[in-house]
PDB file of N, CA and C in Angstrom:
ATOM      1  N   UNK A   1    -127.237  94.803  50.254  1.00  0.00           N
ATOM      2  CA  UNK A   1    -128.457  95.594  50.281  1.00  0.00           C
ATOM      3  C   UNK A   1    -128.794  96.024  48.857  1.00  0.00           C
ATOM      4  N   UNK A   2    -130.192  95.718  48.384  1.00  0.00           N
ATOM      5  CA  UNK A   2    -130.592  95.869  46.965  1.00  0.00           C
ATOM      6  C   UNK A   2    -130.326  98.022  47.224  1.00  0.00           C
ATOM      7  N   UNK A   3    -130.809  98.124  45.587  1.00  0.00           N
ATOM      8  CA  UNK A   3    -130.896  99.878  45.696  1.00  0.00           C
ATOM      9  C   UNK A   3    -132.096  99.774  44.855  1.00  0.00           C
ATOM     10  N   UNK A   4    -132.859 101.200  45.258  1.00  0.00           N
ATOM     11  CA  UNK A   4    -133.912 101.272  44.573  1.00  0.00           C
ATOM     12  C   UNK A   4    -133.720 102.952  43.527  1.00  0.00           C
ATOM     13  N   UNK A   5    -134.853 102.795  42.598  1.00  0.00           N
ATOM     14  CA  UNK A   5    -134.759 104.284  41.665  1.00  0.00           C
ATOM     15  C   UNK A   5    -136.090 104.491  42.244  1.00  0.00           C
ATOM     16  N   UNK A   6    -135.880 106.340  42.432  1.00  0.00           N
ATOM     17  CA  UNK A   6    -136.771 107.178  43.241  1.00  0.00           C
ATOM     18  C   UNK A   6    -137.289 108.063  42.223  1.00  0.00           C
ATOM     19  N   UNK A   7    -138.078 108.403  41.484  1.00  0.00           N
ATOM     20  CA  UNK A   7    -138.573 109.702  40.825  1.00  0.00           C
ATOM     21  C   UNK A   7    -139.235 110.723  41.226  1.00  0.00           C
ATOM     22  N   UNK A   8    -139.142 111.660  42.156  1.00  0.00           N
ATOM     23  CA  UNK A   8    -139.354 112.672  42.407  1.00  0.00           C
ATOM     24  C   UNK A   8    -140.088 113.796  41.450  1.00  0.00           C
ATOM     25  N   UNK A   9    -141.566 114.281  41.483  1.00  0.00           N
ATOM     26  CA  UNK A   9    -142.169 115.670  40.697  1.00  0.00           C
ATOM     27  C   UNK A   9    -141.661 116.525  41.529  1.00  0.00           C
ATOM     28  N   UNK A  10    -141.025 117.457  41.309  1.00  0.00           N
ATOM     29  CA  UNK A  10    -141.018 119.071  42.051  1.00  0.00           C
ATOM     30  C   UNK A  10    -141.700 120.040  40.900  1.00  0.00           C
ATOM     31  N   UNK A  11    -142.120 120.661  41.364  1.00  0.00           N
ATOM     32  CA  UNK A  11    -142.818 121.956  41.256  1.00  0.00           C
ATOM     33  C   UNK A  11    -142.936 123.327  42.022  1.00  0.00           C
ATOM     34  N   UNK A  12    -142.742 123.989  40.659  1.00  0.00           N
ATOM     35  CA  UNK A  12    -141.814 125.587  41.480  1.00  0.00           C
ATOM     36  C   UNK A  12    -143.408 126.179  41.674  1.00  0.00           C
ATOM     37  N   UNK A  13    -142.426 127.226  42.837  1.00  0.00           N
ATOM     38  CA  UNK A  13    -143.331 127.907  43.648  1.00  0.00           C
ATOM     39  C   UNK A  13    -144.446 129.085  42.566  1.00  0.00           C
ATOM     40  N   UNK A  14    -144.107 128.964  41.452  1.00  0.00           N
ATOM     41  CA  UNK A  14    -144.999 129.786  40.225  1.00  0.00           C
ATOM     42  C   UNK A  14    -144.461 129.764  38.900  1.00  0.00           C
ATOM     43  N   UNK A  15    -145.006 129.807  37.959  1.00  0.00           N
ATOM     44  CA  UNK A  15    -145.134 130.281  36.838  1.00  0.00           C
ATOM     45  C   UNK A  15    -143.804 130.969  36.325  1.00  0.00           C
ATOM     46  N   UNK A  16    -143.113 131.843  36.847  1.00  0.00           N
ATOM     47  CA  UNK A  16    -142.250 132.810  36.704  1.00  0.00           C
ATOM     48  C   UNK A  16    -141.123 132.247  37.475  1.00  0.00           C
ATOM     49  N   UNK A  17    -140.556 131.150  37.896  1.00  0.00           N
ATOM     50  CA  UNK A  17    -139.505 130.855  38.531  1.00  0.00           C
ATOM     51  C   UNK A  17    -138.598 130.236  37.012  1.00  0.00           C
ATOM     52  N   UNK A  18    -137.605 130.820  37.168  1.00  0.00           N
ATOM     53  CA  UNK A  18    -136.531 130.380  36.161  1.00  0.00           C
ATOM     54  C   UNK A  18    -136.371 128.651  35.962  1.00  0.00           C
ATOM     55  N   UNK A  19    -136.797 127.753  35.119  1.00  0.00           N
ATOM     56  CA  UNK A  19    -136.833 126.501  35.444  1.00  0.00           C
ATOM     57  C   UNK A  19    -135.196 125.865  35.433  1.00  0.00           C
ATOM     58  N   UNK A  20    -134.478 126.717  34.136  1.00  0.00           N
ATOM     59  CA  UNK A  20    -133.097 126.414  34.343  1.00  0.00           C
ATOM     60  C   UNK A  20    -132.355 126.466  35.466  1.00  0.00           C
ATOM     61  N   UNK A  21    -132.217 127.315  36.061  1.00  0.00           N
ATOM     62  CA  UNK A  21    -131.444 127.260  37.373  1.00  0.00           C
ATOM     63  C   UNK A  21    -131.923 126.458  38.741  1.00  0.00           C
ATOM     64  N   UNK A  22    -133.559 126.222  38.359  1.00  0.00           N
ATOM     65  CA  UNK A  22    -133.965 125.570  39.217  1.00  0.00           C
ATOM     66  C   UNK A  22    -133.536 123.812  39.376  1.00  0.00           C
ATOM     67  N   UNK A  23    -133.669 123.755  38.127  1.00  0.00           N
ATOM     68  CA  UNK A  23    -133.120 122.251  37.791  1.00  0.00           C
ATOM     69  C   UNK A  23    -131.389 122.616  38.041  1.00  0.00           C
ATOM     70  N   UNK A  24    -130.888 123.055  37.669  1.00  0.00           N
ATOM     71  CA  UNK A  24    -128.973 123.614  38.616  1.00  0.00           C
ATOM     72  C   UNK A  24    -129.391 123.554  40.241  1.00  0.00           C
ATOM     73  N   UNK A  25    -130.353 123.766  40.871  1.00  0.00           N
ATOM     74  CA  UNK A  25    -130.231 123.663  42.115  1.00  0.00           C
ATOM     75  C   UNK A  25    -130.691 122.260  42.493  1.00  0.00           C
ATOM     76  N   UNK A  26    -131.278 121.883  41.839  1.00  0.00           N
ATOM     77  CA  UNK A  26    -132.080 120.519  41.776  1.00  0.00           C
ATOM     78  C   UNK A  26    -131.295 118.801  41.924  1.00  0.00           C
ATOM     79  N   UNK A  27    -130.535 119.685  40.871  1.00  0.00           N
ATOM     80  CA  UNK A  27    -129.684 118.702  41.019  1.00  0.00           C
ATOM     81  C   UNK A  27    -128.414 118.414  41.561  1.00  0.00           C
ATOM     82  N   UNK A  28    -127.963 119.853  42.559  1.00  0.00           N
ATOM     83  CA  UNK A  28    -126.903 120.070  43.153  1.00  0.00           C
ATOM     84  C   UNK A  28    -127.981 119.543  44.816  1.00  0.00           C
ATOM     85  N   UNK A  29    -128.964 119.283  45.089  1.00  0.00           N
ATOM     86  CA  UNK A  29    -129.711 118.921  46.436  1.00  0.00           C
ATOM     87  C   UNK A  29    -129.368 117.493  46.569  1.00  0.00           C
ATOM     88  N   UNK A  30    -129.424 116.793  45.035  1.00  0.00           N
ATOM     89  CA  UNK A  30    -129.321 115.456  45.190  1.00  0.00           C
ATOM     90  C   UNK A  30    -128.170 114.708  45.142  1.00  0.00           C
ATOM     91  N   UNK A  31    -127.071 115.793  44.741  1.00  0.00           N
ATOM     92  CA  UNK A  31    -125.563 115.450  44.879  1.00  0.00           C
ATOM     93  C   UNK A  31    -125.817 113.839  44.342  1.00  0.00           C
ATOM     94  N   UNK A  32    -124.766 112.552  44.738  1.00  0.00           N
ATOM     95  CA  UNK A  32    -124.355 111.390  43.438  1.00  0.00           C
ATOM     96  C   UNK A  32    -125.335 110.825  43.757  1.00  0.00           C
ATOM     97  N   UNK A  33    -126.428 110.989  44.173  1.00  0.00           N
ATOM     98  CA  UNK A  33    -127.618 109.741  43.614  1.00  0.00           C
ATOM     99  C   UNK A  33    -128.333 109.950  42.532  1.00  0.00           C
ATOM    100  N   UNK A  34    -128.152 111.513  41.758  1.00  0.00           N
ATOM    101  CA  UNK A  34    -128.656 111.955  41.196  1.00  0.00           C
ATOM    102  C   UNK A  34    -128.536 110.864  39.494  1.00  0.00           C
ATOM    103  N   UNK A  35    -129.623 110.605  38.977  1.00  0.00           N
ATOM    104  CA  UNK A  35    -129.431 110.028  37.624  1.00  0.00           C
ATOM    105  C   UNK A  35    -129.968 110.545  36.436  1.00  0.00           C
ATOM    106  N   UNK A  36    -131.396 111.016  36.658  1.00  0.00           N
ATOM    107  CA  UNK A  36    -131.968 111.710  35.493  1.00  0.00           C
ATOM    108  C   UNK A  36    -132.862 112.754  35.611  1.00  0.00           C
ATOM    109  N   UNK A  37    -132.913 113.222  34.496  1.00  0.00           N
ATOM    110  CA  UNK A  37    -134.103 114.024  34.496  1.00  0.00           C
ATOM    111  C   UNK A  37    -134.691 114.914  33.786  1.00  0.00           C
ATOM    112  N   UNK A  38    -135.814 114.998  33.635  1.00  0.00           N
ATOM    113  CA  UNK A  38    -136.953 115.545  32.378  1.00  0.00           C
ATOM    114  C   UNK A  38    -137.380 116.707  32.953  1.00  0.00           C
ATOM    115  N   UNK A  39    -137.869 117.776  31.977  1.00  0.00           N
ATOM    116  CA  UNK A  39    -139.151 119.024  32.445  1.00  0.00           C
ATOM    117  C   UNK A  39    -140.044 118.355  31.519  1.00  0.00           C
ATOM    118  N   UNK A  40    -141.325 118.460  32.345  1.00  0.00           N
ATOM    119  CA  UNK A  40    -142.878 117.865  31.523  1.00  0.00           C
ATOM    120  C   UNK A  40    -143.266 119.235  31.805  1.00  0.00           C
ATOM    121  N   UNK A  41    -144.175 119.769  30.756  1.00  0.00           N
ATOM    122  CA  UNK A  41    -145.372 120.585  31.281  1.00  0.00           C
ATOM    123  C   UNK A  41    -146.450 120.227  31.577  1.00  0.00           C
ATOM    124  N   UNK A  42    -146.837 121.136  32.759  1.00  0.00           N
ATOM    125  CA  UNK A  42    -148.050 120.721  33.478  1.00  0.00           C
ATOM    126  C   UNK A  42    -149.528 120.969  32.962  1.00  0.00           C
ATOM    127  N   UNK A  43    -149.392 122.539  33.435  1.00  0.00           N
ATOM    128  CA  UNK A  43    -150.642 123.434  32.967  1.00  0.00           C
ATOM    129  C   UNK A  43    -149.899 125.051  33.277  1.00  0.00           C
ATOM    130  N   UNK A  44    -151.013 126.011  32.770  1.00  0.00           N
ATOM    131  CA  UNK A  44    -150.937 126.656  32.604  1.00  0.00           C
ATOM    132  C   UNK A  44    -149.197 127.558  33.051  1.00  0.00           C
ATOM    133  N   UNK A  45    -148.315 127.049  31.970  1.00  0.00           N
ATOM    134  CA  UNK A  45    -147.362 127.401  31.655  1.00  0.00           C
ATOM    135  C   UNK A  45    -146.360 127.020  32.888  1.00  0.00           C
ATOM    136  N   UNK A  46    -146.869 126.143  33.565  1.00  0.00           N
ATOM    137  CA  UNK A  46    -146.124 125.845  34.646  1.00  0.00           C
ATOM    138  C   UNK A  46    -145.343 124.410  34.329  1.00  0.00           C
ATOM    139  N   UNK A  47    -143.814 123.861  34.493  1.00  0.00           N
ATOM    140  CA  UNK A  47    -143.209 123.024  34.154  1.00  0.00           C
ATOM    141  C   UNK A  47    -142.848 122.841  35.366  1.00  0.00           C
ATOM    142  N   UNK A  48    -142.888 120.603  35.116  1.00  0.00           N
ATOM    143  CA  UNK A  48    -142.822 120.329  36.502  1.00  0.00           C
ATOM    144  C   UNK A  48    -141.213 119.300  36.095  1.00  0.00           C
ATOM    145  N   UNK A  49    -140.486 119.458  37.008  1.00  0.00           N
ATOM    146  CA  UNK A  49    -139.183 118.587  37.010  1.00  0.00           C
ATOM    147  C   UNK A  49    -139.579 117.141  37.512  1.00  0.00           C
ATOM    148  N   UNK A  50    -139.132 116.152  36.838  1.00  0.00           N
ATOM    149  CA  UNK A  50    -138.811 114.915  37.234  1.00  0.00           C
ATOM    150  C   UNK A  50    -137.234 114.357  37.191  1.00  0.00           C
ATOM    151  N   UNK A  51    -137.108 113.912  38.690  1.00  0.00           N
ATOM    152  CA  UNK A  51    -135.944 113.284  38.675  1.00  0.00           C
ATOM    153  C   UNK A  51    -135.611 112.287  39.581  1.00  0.00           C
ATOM    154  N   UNK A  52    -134.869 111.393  38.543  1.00  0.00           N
ATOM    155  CA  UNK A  52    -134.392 110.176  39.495  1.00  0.00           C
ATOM    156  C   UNK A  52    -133.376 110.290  40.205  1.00  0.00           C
ATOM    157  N   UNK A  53    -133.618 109.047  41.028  1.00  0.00           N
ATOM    158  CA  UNK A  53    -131.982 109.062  41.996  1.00  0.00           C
ATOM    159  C   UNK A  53    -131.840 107.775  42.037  1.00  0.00           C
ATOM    160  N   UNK A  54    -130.878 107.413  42.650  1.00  0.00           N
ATOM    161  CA  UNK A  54    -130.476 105.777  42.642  1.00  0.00           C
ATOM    162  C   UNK A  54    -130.133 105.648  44.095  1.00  0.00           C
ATOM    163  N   UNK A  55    -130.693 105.182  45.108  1.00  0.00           N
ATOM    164  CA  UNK A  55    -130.323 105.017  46.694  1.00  0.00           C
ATOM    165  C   UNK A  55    -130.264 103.854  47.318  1.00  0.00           C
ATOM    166  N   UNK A  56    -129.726 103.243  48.186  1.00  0.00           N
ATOM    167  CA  UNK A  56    -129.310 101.963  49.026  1.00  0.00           C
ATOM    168  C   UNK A  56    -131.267 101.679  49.412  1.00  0.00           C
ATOM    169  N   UNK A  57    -131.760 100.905  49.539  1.00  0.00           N
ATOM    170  CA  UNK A  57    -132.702 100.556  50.068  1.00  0.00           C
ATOM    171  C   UNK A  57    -132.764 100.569  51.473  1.00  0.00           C
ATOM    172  N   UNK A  58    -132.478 101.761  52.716  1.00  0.00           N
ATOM    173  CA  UNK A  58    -132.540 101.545  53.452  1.00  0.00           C
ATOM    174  C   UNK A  58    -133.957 102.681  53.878  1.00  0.00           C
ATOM    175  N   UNK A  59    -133.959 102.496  55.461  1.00  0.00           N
ATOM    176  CA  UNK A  59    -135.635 102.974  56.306  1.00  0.00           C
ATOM    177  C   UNK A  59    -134.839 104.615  55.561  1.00  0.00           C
ATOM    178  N   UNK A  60    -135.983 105.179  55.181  1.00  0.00           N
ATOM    179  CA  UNK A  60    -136.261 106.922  55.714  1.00  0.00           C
ATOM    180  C   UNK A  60    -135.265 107.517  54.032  1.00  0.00           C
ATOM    181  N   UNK A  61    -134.819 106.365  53.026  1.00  0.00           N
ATOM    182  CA  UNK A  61    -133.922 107.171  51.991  1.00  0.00           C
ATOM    183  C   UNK A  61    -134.423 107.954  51.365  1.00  0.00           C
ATOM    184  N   UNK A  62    -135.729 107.918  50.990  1.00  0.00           N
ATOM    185  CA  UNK A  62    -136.332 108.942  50.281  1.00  0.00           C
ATOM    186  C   UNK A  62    -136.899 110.320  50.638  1.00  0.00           C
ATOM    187  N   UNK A  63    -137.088 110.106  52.194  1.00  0.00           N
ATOM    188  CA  UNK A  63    -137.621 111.009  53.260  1.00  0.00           C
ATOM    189  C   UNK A  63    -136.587 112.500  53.274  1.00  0.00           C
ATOM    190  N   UNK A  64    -135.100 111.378  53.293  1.00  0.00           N
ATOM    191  CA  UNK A  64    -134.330 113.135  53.551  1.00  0.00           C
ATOM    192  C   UNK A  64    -134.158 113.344  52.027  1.00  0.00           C
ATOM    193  N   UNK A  65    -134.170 112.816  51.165  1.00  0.00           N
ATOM    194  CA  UNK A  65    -133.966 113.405  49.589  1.00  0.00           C
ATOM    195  C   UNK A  65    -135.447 114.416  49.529  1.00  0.00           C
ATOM    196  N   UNK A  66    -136.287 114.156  49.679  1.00  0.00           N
ATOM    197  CA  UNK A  66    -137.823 114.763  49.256  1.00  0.00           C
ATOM    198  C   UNK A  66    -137.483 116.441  50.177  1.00  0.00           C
ATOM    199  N   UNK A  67    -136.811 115.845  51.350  1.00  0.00           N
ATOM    200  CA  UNK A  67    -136.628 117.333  52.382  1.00  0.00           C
ATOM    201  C   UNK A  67    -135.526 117.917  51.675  1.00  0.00           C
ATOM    202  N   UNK A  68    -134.603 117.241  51.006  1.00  0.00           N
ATOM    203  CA  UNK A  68    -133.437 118.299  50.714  1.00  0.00           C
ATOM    204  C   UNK A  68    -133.816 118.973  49.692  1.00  0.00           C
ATOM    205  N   UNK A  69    -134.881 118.697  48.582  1.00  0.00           N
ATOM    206  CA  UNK A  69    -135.679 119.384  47.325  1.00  0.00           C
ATOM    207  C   UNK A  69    -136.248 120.204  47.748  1.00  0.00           C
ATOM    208  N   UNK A  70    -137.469 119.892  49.107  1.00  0.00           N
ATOM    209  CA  UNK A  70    -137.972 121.163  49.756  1.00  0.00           C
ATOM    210  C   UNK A  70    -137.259 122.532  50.151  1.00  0.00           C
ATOM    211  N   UNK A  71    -136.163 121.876  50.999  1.00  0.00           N
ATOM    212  CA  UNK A  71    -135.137 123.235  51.058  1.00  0.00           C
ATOM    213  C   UNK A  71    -134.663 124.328  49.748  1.00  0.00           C
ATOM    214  N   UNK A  72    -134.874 123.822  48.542  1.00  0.00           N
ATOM    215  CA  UNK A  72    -134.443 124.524  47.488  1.00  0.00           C
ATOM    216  C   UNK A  72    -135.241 126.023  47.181  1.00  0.00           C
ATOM    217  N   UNK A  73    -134.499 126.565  47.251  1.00  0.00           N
ATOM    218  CA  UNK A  73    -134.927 127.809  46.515  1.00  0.00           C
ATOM    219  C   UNK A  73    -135.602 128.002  45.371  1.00  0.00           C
ATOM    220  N   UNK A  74    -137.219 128.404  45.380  1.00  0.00           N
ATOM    221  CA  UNK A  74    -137.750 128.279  44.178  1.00  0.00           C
ATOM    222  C   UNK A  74    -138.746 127.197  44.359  1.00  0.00           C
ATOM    223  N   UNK A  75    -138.354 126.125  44.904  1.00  0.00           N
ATOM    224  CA  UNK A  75    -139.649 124.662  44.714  1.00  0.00           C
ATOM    225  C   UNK A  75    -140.831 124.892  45.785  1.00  0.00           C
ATOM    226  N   UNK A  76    -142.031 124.475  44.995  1.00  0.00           N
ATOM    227  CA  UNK A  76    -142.829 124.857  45.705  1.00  0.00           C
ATOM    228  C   UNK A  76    -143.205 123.664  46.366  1.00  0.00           C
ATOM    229  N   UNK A  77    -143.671 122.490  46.148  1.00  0.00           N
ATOM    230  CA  UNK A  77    -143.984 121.037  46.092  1.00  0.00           C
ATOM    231  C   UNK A  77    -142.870 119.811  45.566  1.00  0.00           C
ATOM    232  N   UNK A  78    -142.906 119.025  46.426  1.00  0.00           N
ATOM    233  CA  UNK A  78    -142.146 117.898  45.559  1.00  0.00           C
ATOM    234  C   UNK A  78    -142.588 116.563  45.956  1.00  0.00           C
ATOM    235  N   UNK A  79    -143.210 115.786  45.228  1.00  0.00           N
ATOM    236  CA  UNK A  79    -144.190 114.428  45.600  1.00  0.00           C
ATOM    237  C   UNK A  79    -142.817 113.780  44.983  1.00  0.00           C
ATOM    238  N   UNK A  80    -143.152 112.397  45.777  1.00  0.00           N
ATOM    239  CA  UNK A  80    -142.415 110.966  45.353  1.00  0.00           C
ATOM    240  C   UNK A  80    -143.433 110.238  44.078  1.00  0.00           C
ATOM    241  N   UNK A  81    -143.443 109.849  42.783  1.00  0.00           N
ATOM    242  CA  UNK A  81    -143.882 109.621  42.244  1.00  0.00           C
ATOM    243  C   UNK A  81    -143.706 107.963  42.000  1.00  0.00           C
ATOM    244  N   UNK A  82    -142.729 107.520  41.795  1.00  0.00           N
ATOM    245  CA  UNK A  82    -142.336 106.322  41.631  1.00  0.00           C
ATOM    246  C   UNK A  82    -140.725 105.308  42.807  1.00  0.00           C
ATOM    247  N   UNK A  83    -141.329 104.368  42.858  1.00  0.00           N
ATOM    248  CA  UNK A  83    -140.166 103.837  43.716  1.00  0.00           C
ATOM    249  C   UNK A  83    -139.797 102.700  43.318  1.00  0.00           C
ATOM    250  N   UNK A  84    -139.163 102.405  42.703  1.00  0.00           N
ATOM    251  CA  UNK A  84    -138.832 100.504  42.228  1.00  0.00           C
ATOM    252  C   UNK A  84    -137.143  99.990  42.539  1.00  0.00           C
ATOM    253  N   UNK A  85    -137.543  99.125  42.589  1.00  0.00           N
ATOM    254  CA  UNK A  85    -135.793  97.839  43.175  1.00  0.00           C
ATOM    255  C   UNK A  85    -134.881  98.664  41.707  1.00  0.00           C
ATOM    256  N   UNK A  86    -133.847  98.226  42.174  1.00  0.00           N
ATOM    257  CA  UNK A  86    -132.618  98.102  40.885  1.00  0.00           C
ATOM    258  C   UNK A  86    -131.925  97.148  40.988  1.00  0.00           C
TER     259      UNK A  86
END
């Protein structure tokens, strides 16, 4: 089974959410698929996390990763941005 890389935007629930610890929770959601990841700024002082993961190509892999980011404390949004083979 091929694997694909997932890049995930999350975006905290405001302006004032600590981005450091958020990215510590961020990347404790995605436990070992976890591979990379950047803060971009958005707008108005708001920084959005990008991060990859590396997952088996099977039905629904990205579905429970996107829900386990939602569960995080602090994120307000988290879109799938990119999906490609590895």
């Amino acid at each position: 089974m091929a694997s694909v890389a997932i890049t995930f935007r999350i975006l905290p629930e405001d302006a004032d959410v600590d981005i450091d610890s958020l990215k510590s929770a961020v990347r404790g959601a995605l436990g070992g698929a976890f591979r990379d990841m950047k803060v971009k700024p958005l707008a108005f002082g708001i920084m959005a996390i990008e991060a990859m993961v590396v997952v088996d190509d099977a039905a629904g892999g990205s579905e429970a990763l996107e829900q386990s980011l939602a569960s995080v404390r602090g994120v307000g949004t988290v879109e799938t941005v990119d999906v490609t083979l590895v």
